[in-house]
PDB file of N, CA and C in Angstrom:
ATOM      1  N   UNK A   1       0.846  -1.172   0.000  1.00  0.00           N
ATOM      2  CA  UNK A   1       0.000   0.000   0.000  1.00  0.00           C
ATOM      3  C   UNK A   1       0.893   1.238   0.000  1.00  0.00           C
ATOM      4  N   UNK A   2       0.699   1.812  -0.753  1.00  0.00           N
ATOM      5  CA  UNK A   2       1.632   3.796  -1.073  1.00  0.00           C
ATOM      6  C   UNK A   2       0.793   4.221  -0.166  1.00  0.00           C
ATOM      7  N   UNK A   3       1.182   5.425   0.188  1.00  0.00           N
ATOM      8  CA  UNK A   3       1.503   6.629   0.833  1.00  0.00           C
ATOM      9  C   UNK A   3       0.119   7.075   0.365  1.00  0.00           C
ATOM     10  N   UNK A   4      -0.020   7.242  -1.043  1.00  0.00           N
ATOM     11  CA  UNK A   4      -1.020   8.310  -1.450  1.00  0.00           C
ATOM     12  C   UNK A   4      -2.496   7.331  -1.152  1.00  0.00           C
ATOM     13  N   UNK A   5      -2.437   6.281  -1.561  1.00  0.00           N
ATOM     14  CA  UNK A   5      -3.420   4.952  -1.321  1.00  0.00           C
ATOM     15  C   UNK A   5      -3.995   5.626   0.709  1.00  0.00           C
ATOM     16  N   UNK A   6      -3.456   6.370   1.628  1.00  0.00           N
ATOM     17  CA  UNK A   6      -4.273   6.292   2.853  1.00  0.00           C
ATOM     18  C   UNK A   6      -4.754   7.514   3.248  1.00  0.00           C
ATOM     19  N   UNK A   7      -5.786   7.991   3.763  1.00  0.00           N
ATOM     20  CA  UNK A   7      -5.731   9.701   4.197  1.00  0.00           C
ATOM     21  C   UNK A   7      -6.180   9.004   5.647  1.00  0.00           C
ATOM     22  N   UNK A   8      -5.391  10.532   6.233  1.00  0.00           N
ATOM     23  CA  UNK A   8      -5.671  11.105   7.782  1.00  0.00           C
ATOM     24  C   UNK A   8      -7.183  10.425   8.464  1.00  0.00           C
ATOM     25  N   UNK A   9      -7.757  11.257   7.377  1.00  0.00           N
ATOM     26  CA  UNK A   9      -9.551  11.058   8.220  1.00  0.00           C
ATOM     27  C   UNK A   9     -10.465  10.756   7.008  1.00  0.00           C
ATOM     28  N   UNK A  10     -11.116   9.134   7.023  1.00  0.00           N
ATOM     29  CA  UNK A  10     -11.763   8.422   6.250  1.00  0.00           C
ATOM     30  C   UNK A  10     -12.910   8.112   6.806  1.00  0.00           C
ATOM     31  N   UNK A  11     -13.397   7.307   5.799  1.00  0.00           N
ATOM     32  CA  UNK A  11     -15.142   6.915   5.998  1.00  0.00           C
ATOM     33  C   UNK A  11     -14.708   5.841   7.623  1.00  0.00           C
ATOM     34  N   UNK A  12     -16.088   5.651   7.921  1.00  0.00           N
ATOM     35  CA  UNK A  12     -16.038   4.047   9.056  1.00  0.00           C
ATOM     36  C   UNK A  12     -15.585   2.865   7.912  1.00  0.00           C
ATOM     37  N   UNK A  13     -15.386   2.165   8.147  1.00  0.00           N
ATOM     38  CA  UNK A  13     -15.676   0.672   7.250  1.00  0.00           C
ATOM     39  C   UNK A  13     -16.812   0.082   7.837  1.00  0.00           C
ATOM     40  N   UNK A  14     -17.101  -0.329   6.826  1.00  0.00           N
ATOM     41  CA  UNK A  14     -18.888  -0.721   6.553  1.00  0.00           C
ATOM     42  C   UNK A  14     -18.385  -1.884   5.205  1.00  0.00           C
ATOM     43  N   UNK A  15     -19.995  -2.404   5.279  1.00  0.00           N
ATOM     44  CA  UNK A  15     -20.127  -3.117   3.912  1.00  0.00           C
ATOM     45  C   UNK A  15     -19.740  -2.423   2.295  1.00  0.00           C
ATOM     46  N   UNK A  16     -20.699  -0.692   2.490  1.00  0.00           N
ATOM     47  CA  UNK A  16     -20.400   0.257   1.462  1.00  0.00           C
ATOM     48  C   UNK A  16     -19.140   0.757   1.312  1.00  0.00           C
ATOM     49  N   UNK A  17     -18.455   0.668   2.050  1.00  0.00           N
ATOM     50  CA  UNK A  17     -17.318   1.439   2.024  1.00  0.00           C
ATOM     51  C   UNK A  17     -15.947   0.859   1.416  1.00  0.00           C
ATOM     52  N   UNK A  18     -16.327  -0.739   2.301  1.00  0.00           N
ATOM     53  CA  UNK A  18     -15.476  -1.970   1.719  1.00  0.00           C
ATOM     54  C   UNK A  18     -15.391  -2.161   0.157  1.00  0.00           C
ATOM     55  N   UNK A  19     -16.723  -2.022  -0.221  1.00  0.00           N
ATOM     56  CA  UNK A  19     -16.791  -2.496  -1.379  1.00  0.00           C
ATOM     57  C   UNK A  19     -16.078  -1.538  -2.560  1.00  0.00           C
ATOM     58  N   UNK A  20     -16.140  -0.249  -1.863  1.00  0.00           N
ATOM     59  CA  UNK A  20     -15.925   0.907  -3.103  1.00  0.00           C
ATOM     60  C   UNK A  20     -14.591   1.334  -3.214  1.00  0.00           C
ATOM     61  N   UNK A  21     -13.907   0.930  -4.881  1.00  0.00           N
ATOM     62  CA  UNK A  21     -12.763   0.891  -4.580  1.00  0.00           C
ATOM     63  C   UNK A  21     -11.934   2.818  -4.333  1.00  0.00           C
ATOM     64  N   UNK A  22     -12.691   3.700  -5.038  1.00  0.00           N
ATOM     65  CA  UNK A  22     -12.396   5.051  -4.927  1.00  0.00           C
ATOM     66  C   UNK A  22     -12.153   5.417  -3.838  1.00  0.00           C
ATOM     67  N   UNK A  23     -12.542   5.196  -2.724  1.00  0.00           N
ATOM     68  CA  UNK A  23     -11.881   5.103  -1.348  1.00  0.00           C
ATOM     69  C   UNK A  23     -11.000   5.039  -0.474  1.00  0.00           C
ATOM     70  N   UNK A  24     -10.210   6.188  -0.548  1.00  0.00           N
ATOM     71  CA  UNK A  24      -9.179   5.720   0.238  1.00  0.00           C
ATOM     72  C   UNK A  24      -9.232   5.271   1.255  1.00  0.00           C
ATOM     73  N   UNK A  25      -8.402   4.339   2.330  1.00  0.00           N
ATOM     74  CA  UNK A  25      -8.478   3.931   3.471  1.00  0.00           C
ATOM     75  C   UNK A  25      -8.039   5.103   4.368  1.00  0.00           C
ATOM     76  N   UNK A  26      -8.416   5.078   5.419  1.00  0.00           N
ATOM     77  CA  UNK A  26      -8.237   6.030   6.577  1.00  0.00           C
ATOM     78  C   UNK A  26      -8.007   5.699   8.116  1.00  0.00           C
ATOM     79  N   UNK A  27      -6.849   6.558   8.093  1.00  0.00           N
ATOM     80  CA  UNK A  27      -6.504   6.240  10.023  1.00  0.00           C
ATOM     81  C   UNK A  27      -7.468   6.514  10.872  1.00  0.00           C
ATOM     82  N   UNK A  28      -8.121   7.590  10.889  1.00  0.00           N
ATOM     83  CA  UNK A  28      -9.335   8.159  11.735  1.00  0.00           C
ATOM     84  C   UNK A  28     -10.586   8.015  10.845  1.00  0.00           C
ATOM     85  N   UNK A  29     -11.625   8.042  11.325  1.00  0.00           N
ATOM     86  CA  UNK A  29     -12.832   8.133  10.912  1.00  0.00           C
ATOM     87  C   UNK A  29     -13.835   9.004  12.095  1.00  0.00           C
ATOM     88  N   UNK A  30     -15.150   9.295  11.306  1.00  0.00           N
ATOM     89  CA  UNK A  30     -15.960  10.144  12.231  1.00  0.00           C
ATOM     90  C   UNK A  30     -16.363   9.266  13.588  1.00  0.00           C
ATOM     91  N   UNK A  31     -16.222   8.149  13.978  1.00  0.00           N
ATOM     92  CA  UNK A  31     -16.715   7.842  15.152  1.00  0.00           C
ATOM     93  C   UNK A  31     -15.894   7.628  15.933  1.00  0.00           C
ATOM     94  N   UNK A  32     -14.418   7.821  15.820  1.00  0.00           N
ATOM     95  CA  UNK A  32     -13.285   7.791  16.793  1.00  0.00           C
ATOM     96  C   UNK A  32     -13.823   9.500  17.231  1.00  0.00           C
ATOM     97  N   UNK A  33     -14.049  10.044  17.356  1.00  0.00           N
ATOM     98  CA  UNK A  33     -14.068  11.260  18.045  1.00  0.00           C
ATOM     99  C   UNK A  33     -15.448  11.458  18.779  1.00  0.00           C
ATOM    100  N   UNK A  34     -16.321  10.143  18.986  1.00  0.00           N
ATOM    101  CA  UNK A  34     -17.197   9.783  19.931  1.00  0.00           C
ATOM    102  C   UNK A  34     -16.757   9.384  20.719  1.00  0.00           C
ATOM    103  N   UNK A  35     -15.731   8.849  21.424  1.00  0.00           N
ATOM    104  CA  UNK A  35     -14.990   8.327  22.696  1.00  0.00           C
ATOM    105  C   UNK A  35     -15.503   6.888  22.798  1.00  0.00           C
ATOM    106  N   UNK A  36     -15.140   5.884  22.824  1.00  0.00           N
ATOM    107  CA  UNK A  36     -15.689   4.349  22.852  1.00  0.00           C
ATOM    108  C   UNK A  36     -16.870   3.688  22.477  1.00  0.00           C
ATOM    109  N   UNK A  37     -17.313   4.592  21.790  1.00  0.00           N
ATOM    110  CA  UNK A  37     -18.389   4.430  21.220  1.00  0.00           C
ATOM    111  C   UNK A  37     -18.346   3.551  19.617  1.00  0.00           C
ATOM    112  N   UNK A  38     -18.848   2.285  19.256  1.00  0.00           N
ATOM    113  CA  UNK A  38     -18.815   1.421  18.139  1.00  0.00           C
ATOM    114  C   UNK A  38     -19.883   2.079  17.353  1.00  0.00           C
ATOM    115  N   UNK A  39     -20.225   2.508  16.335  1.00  0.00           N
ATOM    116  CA  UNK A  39     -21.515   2.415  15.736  1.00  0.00           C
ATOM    117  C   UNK A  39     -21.567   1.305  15.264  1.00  0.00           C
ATOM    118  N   UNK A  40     -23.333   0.836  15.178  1.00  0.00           N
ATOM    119  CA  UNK A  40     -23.710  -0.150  14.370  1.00  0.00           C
ATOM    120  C   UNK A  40     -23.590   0.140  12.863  1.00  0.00           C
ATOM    121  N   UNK A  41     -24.230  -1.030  11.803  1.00  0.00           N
ATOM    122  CA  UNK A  41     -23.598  -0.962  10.282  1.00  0.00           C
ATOM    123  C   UNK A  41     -24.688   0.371  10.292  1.00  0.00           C
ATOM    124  N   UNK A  42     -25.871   0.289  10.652  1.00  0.00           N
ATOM    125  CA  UNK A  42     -27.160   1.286   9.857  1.00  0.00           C
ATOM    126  C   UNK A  42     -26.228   2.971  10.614  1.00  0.00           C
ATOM    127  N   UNK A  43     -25.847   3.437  12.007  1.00  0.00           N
ATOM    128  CA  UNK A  43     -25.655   4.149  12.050  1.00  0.00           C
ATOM    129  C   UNK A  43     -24.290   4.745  11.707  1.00  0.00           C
ATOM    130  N   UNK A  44     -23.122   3.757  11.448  1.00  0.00           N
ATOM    131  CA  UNK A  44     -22.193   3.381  10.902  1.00  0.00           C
ATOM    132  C   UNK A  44     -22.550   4.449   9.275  1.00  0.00           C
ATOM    133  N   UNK A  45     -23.193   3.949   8.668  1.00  0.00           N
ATOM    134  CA  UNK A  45     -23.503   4.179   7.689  1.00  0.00           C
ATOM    135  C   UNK A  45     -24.102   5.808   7.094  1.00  0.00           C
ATOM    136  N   UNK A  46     -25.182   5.890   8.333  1.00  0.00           N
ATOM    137  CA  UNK A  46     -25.420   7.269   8.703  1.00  0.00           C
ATOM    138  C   UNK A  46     -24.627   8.048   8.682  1.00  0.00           C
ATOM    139  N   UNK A  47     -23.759   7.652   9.401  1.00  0.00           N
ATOM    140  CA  UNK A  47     -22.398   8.764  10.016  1.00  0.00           C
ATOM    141  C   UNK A  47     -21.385   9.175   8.910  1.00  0.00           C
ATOM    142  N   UNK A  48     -21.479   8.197   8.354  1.00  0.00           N
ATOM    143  CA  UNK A  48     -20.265   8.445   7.114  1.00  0.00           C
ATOM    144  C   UNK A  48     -21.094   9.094   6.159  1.00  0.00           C
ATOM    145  N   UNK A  49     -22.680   9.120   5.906  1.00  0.00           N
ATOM    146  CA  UNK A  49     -23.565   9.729   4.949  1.00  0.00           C
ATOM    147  C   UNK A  49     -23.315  11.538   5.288  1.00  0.00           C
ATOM    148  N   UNK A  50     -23.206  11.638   6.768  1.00  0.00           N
ATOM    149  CA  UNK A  50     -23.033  13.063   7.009  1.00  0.00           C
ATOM    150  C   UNK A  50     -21.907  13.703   6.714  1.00  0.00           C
ATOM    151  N   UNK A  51     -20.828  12.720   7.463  1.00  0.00           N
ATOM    152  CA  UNK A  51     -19.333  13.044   7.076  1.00  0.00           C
ATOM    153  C   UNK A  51     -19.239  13.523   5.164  1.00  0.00           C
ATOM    154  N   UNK A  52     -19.736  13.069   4.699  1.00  0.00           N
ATOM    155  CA  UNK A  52     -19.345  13.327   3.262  1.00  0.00           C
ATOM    156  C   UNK A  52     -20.390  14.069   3.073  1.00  0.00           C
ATOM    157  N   UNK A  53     -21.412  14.758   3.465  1.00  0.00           N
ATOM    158  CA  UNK A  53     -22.784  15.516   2.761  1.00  0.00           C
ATOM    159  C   UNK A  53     -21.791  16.973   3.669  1.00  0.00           C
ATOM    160  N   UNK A  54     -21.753  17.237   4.329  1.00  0.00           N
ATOM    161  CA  UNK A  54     -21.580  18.243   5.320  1.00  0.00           C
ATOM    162  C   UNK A  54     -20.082  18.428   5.327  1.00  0.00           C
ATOM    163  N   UNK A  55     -18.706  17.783   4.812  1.00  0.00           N
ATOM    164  CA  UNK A  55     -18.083  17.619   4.931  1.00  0.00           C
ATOM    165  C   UNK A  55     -17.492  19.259   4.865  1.00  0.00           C
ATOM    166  N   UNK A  56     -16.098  19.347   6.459  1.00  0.00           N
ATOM    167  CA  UNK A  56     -15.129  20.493   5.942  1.00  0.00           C
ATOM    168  C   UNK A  56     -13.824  20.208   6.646  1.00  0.00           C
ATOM    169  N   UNK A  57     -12.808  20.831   6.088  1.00  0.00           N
ATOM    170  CA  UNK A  57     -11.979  20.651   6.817  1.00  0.00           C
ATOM    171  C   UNK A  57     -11.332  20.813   8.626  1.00  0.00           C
ATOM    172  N   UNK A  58     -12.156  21.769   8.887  1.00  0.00           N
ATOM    173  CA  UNK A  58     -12.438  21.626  10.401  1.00  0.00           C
ATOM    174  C   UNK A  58     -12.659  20.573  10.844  1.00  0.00           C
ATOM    175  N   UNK A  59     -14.039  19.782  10.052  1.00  0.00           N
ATOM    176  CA  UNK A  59     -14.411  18.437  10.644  1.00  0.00           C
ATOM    177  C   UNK A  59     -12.887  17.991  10.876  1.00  0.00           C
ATOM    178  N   UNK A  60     -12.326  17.342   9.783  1.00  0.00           N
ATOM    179  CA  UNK A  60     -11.025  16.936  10.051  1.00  0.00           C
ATOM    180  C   UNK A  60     -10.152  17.112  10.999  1.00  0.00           C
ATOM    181  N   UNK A  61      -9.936  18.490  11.398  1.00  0.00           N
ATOM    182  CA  UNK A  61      -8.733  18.720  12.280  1.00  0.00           C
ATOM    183  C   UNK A  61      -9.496  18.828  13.697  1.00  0.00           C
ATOM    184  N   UNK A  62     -11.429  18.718  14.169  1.00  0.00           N
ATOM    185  CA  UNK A  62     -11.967  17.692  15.096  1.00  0.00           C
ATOM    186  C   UNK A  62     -11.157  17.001  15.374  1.00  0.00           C
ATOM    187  N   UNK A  63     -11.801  15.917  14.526  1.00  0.00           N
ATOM    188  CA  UNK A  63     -11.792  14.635  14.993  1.00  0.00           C
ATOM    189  C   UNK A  63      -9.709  13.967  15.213  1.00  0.00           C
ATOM    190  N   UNK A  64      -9.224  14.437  14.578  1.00  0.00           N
ATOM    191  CA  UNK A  64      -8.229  14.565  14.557  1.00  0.00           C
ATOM    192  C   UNK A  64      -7.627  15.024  15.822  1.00  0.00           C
ATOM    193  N   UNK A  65      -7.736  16.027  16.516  1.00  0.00           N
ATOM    194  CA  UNK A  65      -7.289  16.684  17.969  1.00  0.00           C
ATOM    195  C   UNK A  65      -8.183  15.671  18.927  1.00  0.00           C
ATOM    196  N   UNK A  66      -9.575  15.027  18.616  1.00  0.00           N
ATOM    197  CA  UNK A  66     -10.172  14.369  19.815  1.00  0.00           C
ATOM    198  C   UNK A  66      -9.568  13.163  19.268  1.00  0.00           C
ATOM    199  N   UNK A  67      -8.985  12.444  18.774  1.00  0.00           N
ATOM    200  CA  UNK A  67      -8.324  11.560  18.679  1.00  0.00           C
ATOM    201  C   UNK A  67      -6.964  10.971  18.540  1.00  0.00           C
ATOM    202  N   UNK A  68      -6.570  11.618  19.245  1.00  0.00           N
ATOM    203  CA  UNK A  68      -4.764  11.990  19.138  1.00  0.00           C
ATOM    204  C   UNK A  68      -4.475  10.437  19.360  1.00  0.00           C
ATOM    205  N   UNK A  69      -4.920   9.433  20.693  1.00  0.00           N
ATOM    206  CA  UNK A  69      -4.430   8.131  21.084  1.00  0.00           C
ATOM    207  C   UNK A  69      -4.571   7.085  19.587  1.00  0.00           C
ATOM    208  N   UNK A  70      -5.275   7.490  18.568  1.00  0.00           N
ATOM    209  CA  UNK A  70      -5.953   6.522  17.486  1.00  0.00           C
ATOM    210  C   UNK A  70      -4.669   6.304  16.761  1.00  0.00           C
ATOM    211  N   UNK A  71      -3.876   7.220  16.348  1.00  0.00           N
ATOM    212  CA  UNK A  71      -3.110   7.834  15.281  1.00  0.00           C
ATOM    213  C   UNK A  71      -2.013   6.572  15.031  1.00  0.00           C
ATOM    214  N   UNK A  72      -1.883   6.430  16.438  1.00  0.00           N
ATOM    215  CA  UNK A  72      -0.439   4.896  15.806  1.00  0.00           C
ATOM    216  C   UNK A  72      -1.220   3.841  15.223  1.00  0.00           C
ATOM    217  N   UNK A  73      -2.219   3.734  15.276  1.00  0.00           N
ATOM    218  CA  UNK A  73      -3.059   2.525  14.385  1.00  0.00           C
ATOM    219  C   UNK A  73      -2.848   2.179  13.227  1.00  0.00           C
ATOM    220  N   UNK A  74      -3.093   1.119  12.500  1.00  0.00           N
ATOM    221  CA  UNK A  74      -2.848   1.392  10.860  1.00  0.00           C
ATOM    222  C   UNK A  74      -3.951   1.088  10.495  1.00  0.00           C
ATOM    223  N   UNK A  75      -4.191   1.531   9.087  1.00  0.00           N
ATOM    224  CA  UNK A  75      -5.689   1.691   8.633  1.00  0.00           C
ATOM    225  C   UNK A  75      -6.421   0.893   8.518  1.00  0.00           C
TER     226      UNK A  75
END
């Protein structure tokens, strides 16, 4: 996997998300900045529907600052 193949802050993985290859993979996603919180697939799904309808770069640098512990993860 390259460099350019991952971004910072991506969809959840889901069924939809898996499947679509335009997608980059992502270290963070919108529900790491809920604090231990799992979404299910339907709200899972939701969440990533907003993340991309509403989307800005603020969101990003969010979820990003509330998730500082995520970051050594790999995607």
């Amino acid at each position: 996997m390259s460099f350019w193949e991952i971004v910072v802050v991506g969809f959840i993985k889901t069924d939809e998300v898996t499947s679509s290859k335009k997608l980059r993979k992502g270290i963070l996603n919108p529900a790491d900045s809920l604090h231990n919180v799992s979404p299910d697939m339907q709200a899972a799904n939701r969440i990533n529907a907003l993340y991309a309808r509403d989307y800005k770069v603020t969101k990003d640098i969010r979820i990003i600052s509330r998730s500082l512990a995520h970051l050594g993860r790999s995607s």
